[in-house]
Protein backbone atom coordinates (compact mmCIF):
# COMPACT_ATOMS: atom_id res chain seq x y z
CA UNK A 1 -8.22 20.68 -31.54
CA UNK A 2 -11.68 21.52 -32.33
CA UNK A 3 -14.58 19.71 -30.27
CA UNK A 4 -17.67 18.60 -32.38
CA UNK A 5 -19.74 19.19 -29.13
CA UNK A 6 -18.16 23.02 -28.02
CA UNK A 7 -18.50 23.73 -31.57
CA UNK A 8 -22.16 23.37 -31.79
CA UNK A 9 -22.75 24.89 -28.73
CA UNK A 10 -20.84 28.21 -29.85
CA UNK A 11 -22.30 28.30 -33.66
CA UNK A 12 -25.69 27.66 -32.13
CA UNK A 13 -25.56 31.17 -30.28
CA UNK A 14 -24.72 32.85 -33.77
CA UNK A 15 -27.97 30.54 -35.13
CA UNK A 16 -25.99 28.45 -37.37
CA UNK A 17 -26.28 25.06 -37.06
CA UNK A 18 -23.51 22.04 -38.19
CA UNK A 19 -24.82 19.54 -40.90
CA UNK A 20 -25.34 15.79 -39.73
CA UNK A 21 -22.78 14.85 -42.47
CA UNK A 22 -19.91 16.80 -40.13
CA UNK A 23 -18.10 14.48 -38.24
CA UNK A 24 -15.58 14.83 -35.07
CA UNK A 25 -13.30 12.92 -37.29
CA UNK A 26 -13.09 16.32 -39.95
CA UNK A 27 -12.45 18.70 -36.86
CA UNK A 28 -9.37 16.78 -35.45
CA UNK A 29 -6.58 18.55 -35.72
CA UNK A 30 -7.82 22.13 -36.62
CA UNK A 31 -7.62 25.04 -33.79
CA UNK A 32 -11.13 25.58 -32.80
CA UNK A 33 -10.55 29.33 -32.38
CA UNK A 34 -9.43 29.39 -36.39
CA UNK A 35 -12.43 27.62 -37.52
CA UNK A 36 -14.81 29.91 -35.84
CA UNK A 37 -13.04 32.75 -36.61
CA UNK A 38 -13.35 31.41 -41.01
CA UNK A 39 -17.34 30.20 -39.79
CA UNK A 40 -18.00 34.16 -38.95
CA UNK A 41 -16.20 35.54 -41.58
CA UNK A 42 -18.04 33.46 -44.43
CA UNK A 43 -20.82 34.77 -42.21
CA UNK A 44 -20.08 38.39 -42.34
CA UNK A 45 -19.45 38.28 -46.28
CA UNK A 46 -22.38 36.59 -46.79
CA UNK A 47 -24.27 39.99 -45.04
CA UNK A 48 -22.30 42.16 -46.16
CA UNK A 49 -23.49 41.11 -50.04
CA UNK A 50 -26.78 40.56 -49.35
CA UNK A 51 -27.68 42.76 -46.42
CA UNK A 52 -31.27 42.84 -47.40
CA UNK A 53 -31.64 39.14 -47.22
CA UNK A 54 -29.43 38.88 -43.94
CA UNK A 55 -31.60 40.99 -42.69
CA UNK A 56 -35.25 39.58 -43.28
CA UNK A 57 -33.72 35.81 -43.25
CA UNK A 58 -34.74 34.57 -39.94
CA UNK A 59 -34.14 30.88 -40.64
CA UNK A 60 -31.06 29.31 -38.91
CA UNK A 61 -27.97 28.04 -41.36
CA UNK A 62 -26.69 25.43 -41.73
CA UNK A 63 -22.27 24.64 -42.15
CA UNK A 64 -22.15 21.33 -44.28
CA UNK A 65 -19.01 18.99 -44.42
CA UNK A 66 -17.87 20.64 -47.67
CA UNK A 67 -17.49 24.01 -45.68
CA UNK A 68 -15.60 22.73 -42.83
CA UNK A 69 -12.46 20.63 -45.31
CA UNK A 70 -12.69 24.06 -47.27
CA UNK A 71 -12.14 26.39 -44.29
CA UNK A 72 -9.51 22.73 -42.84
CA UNK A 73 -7.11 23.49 -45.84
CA UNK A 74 -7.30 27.60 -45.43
CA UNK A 75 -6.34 27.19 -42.11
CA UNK A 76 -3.36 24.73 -42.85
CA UNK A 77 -2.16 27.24 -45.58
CA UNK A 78 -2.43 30.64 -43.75
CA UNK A 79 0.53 32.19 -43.55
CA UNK A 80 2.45 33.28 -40.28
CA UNK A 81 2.22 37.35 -40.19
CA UNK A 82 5.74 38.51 -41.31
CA UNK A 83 7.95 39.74 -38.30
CA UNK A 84 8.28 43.41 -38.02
CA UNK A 85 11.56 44.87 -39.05
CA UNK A 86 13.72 45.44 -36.06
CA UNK A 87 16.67 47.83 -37.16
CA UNK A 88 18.53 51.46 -36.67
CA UNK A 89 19.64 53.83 -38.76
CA UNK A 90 23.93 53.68 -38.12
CA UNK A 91 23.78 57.48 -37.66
CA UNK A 92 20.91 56.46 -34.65
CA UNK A 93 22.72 56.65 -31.05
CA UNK A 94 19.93 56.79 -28.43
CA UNK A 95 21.22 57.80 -25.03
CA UNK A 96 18.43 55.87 -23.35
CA UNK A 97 20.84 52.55 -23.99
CA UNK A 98 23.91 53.55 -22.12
CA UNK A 99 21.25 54.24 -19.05
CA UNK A 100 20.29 50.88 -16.77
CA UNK A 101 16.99 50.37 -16.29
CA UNK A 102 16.45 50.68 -13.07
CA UNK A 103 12.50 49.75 -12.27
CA UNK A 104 9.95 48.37 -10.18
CA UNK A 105 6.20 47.46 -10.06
CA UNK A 106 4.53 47.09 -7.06
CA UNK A 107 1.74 43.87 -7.29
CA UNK A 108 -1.14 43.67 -5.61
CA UNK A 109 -2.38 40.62 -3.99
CA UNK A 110 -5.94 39.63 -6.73
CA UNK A 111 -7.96 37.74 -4.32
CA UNK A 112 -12.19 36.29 -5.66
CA UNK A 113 -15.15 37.27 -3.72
CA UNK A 114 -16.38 34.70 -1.17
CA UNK A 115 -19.41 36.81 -0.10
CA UNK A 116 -21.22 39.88 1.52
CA UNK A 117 -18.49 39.97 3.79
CA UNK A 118 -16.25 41.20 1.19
CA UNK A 119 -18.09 44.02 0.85
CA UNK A 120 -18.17 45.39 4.24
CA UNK A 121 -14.57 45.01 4.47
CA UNK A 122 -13.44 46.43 1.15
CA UNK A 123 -15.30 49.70 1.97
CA UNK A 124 -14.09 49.72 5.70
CA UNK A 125 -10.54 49.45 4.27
CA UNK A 126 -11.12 52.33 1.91
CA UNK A 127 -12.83 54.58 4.52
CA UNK A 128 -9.90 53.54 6.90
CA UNK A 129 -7.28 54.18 4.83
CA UNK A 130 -8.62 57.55 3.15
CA UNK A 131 -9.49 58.67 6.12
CA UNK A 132 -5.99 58.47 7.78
CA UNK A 133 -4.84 61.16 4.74
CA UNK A 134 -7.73 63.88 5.67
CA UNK A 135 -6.52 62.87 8.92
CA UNK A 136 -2.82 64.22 7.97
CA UNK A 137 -4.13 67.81 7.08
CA UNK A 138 -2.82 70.32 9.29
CA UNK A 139 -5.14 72.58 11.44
CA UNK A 140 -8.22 70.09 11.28
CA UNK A 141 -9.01 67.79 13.93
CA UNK A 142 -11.59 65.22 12.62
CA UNK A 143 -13.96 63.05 15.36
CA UNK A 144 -12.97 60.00 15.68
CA UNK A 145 -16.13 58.62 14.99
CA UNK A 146 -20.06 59.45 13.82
CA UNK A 147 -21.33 57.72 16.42
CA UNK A 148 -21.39 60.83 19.03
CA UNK A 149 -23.37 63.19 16.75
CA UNK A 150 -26.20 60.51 16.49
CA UNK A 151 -26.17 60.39 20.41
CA UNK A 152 -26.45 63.67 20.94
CA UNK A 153 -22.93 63.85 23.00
CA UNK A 154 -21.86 67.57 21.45
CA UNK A 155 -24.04 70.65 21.75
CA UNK A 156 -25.80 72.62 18.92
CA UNK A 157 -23.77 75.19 17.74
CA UNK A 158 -20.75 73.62 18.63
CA UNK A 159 -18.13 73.52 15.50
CA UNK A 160 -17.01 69.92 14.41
CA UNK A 161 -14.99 68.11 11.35
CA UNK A 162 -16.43 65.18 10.37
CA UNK A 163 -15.25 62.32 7.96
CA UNK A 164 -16.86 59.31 6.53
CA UNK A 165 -17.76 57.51 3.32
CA UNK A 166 -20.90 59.36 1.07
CA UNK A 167 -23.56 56.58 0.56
CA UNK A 168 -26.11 59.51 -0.79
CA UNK A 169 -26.57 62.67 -1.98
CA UNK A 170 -29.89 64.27 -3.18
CA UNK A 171 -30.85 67.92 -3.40
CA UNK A 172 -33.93 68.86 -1.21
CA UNK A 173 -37.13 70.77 -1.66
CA UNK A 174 -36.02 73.80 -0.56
CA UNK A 175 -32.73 73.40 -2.65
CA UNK A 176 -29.97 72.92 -0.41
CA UNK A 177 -27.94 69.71 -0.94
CA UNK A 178 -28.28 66.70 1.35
CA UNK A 179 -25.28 64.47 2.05
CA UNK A 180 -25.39 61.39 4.28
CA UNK A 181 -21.74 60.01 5.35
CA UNK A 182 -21.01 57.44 7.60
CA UNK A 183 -18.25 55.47 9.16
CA UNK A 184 -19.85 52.02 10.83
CA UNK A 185 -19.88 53.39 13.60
CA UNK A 186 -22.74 55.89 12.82
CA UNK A 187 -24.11 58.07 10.10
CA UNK A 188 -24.87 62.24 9.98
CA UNK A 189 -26.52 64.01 7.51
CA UNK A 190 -25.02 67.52 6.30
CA UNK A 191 -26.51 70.44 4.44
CA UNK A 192 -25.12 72.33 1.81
CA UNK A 193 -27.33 75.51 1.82
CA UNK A 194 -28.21 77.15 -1.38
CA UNK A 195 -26.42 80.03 -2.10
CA UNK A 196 -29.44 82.30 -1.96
CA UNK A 197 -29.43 80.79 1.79
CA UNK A 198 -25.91 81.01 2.24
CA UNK A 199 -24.93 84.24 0.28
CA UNK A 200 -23.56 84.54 -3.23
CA UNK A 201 -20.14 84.81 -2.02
CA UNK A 202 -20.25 81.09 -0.63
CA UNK A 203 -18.69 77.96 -3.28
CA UNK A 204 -19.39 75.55 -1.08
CA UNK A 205 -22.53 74.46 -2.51
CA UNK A 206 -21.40 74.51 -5.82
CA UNK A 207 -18.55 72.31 -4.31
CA UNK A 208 -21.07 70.16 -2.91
CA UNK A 209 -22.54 69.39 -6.38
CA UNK A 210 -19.77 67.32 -6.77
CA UNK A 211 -19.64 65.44 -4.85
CA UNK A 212 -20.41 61.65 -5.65
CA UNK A 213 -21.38 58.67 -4.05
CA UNK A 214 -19.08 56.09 -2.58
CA UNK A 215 -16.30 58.60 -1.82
CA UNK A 216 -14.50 59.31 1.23
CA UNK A 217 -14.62 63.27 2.33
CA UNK A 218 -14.35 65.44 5.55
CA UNK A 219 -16.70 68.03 6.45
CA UNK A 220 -16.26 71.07 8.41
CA UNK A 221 -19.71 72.69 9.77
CA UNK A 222 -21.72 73.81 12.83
CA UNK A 223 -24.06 71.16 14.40
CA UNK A 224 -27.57 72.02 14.33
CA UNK A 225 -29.07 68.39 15.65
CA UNK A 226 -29.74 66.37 13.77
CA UNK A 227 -27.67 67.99 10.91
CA UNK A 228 -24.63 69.70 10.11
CA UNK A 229 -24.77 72.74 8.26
CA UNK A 230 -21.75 72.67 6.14
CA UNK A 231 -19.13 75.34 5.92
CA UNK A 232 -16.27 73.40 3.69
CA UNK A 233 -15.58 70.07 2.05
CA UNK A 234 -12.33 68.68 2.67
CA UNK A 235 -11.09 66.28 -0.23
CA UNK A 236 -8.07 63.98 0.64
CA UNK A 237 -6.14 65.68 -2.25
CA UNK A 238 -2.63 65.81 -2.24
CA UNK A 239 0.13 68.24 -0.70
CA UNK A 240 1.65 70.22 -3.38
CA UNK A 241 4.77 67.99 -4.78
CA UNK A 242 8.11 69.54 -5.36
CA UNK A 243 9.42 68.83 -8.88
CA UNK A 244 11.87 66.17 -8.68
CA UNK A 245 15.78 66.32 -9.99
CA UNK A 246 16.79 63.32 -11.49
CA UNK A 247 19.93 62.58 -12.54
CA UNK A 248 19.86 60.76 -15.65
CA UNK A 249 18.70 62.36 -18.70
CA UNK A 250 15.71 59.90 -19.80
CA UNK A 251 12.11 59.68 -21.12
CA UNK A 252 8.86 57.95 -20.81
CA UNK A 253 6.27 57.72 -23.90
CA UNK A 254 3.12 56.31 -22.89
CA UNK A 255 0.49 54.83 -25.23
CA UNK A 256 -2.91 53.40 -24.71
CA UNK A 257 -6.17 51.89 -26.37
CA UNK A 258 -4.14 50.37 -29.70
CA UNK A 259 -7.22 47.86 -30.57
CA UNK A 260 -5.17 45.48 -32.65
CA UNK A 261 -7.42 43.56 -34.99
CA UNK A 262 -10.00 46.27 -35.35
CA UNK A 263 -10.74 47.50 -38.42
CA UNK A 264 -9.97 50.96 -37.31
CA UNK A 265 -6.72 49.97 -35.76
CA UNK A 266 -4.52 52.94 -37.38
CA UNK A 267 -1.58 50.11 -37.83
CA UNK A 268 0.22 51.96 -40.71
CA UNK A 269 0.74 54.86 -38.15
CA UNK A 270 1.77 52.18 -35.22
CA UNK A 271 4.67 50.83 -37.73
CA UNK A 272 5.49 54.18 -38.36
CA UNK A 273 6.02 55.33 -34.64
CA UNK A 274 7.92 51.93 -34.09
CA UNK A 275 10.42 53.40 -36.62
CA UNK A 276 10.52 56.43 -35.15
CA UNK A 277 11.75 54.84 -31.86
CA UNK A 278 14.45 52.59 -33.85
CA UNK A 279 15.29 55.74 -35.40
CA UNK A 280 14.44 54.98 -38.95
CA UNK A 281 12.71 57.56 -39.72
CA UNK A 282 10.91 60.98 -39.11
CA UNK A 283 12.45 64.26 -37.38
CA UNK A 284 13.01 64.72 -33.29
CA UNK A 285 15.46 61.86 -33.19
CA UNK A 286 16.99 63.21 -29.71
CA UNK A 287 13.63 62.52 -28.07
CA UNK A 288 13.05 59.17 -29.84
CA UNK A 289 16.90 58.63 -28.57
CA UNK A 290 16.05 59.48 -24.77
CA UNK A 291 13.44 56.55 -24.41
CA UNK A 292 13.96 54.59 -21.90
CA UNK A 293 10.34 53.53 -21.01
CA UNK A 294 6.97 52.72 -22.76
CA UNK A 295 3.69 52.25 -20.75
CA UNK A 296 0.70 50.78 -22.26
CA UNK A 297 -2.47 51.58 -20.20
CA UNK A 298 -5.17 48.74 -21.70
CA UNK A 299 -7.09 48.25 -24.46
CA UNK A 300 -3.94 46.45 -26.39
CA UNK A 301 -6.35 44.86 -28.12
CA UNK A 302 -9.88 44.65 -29.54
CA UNK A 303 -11.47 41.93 -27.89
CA UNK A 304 -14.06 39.87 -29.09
CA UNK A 305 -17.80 40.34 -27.93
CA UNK A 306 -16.86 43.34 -26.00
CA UNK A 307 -20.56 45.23 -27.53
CA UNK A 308 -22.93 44.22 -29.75
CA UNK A 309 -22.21 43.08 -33.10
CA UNK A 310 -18.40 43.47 -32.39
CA UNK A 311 -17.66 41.18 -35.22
CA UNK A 312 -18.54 43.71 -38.09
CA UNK A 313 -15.89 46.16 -36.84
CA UNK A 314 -13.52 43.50 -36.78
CA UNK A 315 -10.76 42.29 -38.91
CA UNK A 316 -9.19 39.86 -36.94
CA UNK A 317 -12.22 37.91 -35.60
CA UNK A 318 -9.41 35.37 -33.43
CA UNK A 319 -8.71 36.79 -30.13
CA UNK A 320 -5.17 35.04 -30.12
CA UNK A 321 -4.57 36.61 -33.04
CA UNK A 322 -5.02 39.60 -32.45
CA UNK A 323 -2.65 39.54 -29.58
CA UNK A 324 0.04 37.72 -31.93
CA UNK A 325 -0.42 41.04 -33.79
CA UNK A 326 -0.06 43.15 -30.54
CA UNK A 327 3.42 40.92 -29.52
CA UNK A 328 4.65 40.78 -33.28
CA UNK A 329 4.67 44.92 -33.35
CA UNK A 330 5.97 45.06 -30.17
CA UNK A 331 9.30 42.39 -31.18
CA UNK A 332 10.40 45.51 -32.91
CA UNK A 333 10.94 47.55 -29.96
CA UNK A 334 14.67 48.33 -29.26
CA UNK A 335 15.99 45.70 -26.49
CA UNK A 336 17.15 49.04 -24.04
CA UNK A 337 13.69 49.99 -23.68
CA UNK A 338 11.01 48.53 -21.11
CA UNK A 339 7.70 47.94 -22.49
CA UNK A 340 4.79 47.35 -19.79
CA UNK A 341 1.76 46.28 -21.05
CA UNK A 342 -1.55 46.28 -18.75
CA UNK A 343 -5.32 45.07 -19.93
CA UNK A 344 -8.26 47.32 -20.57
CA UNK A 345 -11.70 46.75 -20.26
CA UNK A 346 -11.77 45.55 -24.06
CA UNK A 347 -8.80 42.78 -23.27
CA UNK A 348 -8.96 38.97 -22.64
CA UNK A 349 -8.96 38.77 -18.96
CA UNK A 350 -11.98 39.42 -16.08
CA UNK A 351 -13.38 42.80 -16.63
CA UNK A 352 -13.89 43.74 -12.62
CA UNK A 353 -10.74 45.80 -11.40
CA UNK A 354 -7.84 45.49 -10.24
CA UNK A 355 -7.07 43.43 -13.87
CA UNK A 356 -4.76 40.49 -13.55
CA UNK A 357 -1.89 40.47 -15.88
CA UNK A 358 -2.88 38.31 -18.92
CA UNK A 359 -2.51 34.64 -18.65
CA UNK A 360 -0.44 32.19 -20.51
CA UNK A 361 -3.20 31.26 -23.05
CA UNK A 362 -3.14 34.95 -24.58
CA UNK A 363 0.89 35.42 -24.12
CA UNK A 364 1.45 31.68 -25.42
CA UNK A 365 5.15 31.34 -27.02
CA UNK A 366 5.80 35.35 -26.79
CA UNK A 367 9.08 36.04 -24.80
CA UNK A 368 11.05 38.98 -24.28
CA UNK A 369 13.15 40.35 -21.98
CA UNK A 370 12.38 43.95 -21.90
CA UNK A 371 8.47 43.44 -22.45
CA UNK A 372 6.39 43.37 -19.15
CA UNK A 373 3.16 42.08 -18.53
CA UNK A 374 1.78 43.75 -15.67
CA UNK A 375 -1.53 44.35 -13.73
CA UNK A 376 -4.44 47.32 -14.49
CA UNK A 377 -3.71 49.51 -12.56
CA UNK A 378 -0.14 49.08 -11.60
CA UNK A 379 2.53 51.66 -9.75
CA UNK A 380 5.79 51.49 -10.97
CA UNK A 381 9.73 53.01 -10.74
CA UNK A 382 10.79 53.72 -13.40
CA UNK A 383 14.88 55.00 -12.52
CA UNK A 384 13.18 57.03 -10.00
CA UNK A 385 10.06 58.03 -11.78
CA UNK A 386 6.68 57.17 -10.17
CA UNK A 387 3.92 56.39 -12.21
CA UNK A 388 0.94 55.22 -11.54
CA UNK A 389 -0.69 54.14 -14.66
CA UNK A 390 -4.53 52.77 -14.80
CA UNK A 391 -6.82 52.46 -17.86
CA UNK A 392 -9.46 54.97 -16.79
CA UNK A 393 -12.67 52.78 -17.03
CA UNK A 394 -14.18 54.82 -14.37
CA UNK A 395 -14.00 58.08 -16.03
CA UNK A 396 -17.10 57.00 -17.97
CA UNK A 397 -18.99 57.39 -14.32
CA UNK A 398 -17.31 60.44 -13.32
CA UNK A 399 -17.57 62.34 -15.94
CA UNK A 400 -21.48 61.80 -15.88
CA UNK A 401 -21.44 62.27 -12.25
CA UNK A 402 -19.52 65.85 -12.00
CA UNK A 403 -20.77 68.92 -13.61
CA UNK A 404 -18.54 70.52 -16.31
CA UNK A 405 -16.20 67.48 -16.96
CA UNK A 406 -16.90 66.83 -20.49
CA UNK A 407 -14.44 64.01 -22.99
CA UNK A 408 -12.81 66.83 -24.84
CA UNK A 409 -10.49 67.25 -21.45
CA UNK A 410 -9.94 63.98 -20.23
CA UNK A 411 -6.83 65.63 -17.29
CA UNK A 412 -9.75 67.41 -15.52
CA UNK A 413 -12.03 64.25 -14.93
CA UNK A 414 -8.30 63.06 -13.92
CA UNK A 415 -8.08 65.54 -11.38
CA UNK A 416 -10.79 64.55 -9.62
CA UNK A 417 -9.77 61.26 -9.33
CA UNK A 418 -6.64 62.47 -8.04
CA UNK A 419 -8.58 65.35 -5.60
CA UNK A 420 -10.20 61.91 -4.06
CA UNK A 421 -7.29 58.99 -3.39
CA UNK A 422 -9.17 57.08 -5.78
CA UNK A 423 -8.78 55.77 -9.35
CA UNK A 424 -12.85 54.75 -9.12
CA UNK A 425 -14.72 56.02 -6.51
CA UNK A 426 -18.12 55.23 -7.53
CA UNK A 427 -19.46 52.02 -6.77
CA UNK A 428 -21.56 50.39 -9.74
CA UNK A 429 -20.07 53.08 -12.60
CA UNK A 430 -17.90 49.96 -13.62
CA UNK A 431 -17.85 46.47 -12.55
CA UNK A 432 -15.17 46.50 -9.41
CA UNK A 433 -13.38 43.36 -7.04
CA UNK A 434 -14.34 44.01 -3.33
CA UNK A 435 -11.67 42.52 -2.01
CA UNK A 436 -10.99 42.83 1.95
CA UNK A 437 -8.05 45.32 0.72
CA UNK A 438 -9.10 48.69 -1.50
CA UNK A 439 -6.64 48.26 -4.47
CA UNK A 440 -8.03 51.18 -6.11
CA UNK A 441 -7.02 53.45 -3.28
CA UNK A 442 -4.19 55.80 -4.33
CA UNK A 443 -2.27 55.60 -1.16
CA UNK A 444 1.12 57.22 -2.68
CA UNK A 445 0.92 60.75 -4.43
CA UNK A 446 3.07 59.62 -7.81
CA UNK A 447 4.83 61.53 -10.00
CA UNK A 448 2.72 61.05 -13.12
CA UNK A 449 -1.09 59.55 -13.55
CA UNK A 450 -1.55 58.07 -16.48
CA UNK A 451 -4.51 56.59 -18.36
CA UNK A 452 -6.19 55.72 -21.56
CA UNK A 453 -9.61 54.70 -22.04
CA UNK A 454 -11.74 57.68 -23.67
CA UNK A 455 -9.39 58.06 -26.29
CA UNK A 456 -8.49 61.91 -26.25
CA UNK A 457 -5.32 63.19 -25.23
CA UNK A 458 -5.00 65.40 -22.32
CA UNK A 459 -1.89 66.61 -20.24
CA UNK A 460 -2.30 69.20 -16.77
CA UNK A 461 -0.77 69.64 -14.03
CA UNK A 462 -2.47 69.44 -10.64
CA UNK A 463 -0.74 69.95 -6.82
CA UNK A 464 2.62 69.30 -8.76
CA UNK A 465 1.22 65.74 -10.15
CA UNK A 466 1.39 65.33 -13.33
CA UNK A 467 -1.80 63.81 -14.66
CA UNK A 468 -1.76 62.74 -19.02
CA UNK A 469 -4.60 60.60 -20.96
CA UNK A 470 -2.33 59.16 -23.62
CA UNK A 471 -5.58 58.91 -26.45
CA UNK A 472 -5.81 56.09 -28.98
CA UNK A 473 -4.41 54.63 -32.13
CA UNK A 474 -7.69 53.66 -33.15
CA UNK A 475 -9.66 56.14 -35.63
CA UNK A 476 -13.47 57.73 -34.95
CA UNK A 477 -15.70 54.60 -34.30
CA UNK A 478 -19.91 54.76 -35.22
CA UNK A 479 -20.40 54.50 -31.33
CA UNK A 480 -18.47 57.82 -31.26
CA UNK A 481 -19.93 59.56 -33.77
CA UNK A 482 -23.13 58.74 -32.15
CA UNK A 483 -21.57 60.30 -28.78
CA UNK A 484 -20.56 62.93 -30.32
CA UNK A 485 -16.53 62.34 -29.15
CA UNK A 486 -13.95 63.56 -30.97
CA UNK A 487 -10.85 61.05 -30.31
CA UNK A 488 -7.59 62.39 -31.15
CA UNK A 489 -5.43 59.09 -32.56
CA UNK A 490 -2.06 58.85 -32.99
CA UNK A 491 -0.72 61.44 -30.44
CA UNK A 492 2.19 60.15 -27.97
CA UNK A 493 2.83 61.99 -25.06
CA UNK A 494 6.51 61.80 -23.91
CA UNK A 495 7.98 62.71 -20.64
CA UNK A 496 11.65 63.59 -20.33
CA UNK A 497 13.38 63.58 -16.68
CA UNK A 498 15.32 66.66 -17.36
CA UNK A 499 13.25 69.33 -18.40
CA UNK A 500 10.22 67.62 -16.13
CA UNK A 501 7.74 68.40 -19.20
CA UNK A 502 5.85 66.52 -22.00
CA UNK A 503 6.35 66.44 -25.48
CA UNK A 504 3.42 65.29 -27.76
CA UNK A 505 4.98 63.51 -31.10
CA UNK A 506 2.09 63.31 -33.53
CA UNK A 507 2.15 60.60 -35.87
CA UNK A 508 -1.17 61.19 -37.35
């Protein structure tokens, strides 16, 4: 029910103002969400056919009692959106339903900030816990601590592997790079020497270049007190994983960034891939038949207030509904396959990662079996299958932060998430929980890493990992076009246990 009080307060931030002849006795009984949601819209047409005078009117405006029993009797004769047809052709036999689903997502404990402390300990856990996989790498024996460099307890000249966490990196004036790590118990500062220094043949300052602040890295150099003059970086990347055998014949299509109730939501092309997988229509029926698993990596929906002016790209300005939309599509989805469904940094629930699953107030009556609401980022089994799927926030920062990673080639930024045991290494590039416990460290090497976000498809290979940006369904927004992107909507990537490869279907 709609509160006379909440609902100044909320039209008062979008400078309209409720008449004195509007009473609490006209809002009972009409959702408060729906009202605004018909307030903003009268709003938005009312620009959209003047824009000159929306533009130079400066005045606030004023909703009289008329406006609100007019908008009381849309609302009370909208229409419930019509289900989405859930059928098969007869001739349709997908494998994927005489295979049990056999699966398994690993939770992590969501805990709030109580104070500085939480700081200290979420980067001690993440040096800690990186630094016990550089400490696995064979043929390099790491001090156990910074502390005896600053105290002068090894000789110059003497050859040492370091590792600690970067908190800066700045090129100096004779052009070498300058990296301070440290580990609590200490701190060193390392040189990268230029290559006209160092020789032509050397890439380590060119590695060096990339590195970023915040991660964790080892360092393998000659001490020259108070420095050490780099020879290698050592990156906690992965061993090379053997391809795996499985013995069921099934596949995984993962999707991302769908933006129900934007304007550019590409939903004609949505219902058309839903029939696809019920095998209604379209060619490559034996892969649509072989799904056993679909993972959504965020942005399910639009959001509401996400960026300025939000509410002109918008065509569902209700946040619920939008995610009635999302749960309606998703009804048609054959009972055999697993749907999990993680948030985004455009969804309803608190922006700093990890992402809690979303809450009963945006799931509300929606119930069904084989759809799973899980957490961003989650690590799950599917019938063997490890994925670890995230929704790639960070790759905003890292991308900016690493020469020659550019949007076009989402894997590569992908990689170097991967290179680092971390899904968002830099501090500050988006808004991150310190809990006492890292949840962003990737501990366990999976099978597949899988995000979303940036809304171009991309697929590699790295160290026998397979790494795949699933795109959008959401066409070229003005933001962009501005940035020059170039999304690529529409394209599903699918993953079949058998042949170990991907399969793009494009429904665009």
């Amino acid at each position: 029910m709609a509160d006379l009080k909440q609902l100044v307060n909320k039209l008062s931030q979008l400078k309209i103002l409720l008449a004195s002849d509007v009473a609490q006795q006209m809002l009972d009984g009409i959702d408060e969400n729906s009202l605004l949601q018909k307030i903003i819209e009268m709003k938005s047409r009312a620009a959209s056919e003047n824009p000159e005078e929306a533009e130079s009117k400066k005045e606030l405006e004023f909703i009289g009692s008329a406006d609100i029993l007019r908008m009381a009797g849309d609302i009370a004769t909208e229409k419930v959106p019509v289900p989405v047809e859930v059928s098969r052709s007869p001739e349709f036999k997908p494998e994927a339903a005489e295979i049990e689903g056999k699966f398994k997502v690993s939770e992590k404990e969501i805990t709030a900030v109580t104070g500085i402390d939480d700081f200290t300990k979420h980067f001690n856990n993440r040096l800690a816990r990186i630094k016990k996989i550089l400490d696995r790498r064979q043929g390099i024996k790491f001090l156990s601590s910074l502390e005896d460099i600053g105290k002068n307890r090894y000789m110059s000249g003497r050859e040492v592997a370091v590792a600690g966490i970067v908190s800066k990196r700045i090129a100096t004036k004779n052009g070498n790079i300058m990296v301070e790590l440290e580990d609590g118990t200490g701190t060193v500062k390392v040189i990268f020497m230029s290559r006209q220094a160092h020789g032509q043949k050397s890439g380590t300052f060119d590695d060096a270049a990339r590195i970023v602040n915040d991660e964790v890295i080892g360092v393998k150099g000659k001490l020259s007190h108070p420095f050490i003059i780099a020879n290698e970086i050592v990156w906690p990347e992965p061993v090379i994983k053997t391809e795996r055998k499985f013995e069921e014949d099934f596949s995984v299509a993962f999707l991302s960034d769908i933006h129900t109730g934007s304007k550019l939501f590409m939903e004609k092309n949505f219902l058309h891939m839903l029939k696809w997988i019920q095998g209604r229509v379209g060619e490559n029926n034996s892969i649509a038949g072989k799904i056993k698993y679909i993972v959504i990596a965020g942005d399910a929906a639009d959001g509401i207030g996400i960026y300025p002016n939000q509410d002109r790209d918008l065509q569902v300005l209700d946040v619920y509904q939008q995610y009635s939309m999302l749960f309606n599509m998703l009804e048609a989805v054959p009972d055999y396959i697993h749907v999990f469904v993680m948030p985004g940094n455009h969804d309803a629930t608190q922006r700093a990662e990890p992402q809690p699953p979303f809450d009963a107030s945006i799931i509300r009556d929606f119930r069904k079996s084989n759809v799973h609401i899980v957490q961003n980022p989650s690590f799950m089994s599917l019938n063997g299958l490890e994925v670890l799927s995230y929704h790639g926030t960070s790759l905003d920062s890292v991308i900016a932060a690493i020469p020659g990673l550019a949007y076009s080639r989402p894997e590569e930024a992908m990689t170097e998430l991967l290179k680092r045991r971390h899904l968002s290494p830099i501090y500050g590039g988006n808004i991150i929980l310190p809990s006492a416990k890292d949840n962003l460290v990737i501990d366990k090497t999976p099978d597949i890493l899988h995000m979303g976000h940036i809304h171009t498809n991309g697929i590699g290979r790295y160290k026998g990992v397979w790494v795949v940006n699933s795109g959008t369904w959401q066409s070229k927004t003005e933001f962009q076009t501005r940035q020059g992107h170039m999304p690529t909507p529409c394209k599903m990537p699918v993953f079949n246990s058998k042949t170990n490869k991907f399969t793009t279907v494009n429904f665009s």
